[in-house]
Protein backbone atom coordinates (compact mmCIF):
# COMPACT_ATOMS: atom_id res chain seq x y z
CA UNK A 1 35.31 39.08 265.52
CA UNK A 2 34.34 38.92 268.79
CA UNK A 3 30.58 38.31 270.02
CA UNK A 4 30.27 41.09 272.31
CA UNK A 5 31.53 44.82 271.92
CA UNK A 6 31.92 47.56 274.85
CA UNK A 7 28.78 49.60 274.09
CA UNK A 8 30.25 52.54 274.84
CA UNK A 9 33.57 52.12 272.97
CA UNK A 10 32.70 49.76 270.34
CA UNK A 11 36.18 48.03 271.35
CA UNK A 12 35.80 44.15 271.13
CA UNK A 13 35.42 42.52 274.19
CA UNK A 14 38.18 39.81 274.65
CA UNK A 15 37.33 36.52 276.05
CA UNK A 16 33.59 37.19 275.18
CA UNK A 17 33.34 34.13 272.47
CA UNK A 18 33.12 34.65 268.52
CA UNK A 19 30.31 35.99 266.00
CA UNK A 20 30.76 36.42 262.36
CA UNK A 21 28.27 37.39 259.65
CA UNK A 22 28.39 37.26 256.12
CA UNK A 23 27.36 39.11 253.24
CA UNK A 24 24.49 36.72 252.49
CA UNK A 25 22.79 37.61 256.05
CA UNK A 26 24.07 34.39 257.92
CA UNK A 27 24.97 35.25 261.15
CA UNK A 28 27.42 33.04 262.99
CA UNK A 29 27.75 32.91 266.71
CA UNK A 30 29.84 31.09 270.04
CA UNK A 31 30.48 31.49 273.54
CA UNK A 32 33.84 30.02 272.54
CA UNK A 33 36.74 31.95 270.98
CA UNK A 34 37.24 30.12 267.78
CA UNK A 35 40.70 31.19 266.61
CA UNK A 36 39.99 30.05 263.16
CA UNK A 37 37.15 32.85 262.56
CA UNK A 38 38.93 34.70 264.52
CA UNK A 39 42.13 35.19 262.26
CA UNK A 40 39.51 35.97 259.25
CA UNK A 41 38.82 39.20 257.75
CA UNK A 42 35.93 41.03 256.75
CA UNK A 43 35.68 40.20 252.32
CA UNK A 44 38.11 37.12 252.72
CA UNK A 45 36.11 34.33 250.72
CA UNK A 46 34.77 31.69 252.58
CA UNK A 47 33.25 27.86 251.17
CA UNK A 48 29.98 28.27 253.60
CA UNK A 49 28.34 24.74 254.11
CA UNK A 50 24.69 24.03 255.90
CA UNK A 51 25.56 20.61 257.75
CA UNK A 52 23.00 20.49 260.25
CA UNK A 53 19.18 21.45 260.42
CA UNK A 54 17.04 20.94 263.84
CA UNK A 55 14.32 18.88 263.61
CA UNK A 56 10.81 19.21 265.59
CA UNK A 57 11.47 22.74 265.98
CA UNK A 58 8.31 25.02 267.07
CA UNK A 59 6.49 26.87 264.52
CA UNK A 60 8.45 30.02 263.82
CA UNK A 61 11.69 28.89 265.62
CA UNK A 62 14.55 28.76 262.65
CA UNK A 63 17.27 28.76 265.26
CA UNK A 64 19.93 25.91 265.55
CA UNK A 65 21.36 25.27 261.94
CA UNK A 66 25.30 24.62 262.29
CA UNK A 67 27.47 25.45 259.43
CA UNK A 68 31.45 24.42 258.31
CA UNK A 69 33.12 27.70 257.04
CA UNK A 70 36.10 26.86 255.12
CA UNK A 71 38.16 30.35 254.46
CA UNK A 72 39.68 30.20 251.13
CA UNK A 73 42.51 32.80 252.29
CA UNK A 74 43.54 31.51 255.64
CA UNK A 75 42.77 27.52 254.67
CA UNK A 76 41.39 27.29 258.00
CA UNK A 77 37.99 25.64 258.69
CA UNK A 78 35.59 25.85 261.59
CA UNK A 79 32.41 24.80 262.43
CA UNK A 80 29.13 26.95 264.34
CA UNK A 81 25.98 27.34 265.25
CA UNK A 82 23.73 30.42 263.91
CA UNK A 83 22.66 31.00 267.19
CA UNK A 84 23.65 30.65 270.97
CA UNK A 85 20.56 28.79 271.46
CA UNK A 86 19.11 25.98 268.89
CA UNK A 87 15.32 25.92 268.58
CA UNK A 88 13.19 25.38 271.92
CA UNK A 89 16.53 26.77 273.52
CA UNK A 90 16.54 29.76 275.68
């Protein structure tokens, strides 16, 4: 889906980069279109693997862990960020 939404519409906002969030809670997020989470659908399964954890992060600051989503419908794999922003980031 797309990262951003009109607020007043709730249309997605083409162009705007790609966020995706799973039933577990992880939340997935680009300023990049990514046309392989992009062609996914809400319940398709997905292999979800953790391949990268910040280090020396502030106390508190979980941001920055980048995940490879394999969908098991589409066979298409990508790989993001769970936020725009790793830790210490803006």
């Amino acid at each position: 889906m797309t990262r951003l939404q009109d607020a007043v519409t709730k249309k997605p906002i083409l162009g705007s980069g790609t966020s995706i969030e799973f039933t577990n809670g992880i939340y997935l997020v680009s300023y990049d279109t990514v046309p392989e989470a992009e062609s996914s659908k809400p319940r398709d399964p997905v292999k979800l693997c953790l391949i990268s954890i910040p280090q020396n992060c502030p106390p508190g600051d979980n941001r920055g862990k980048v995940y490879t989503v394999t969908n098991l419908r589409t066979k298409k794999t990508f790989t993001l960020p769970d936020s725009q922003h790793s830790c210490g980031g803006a």
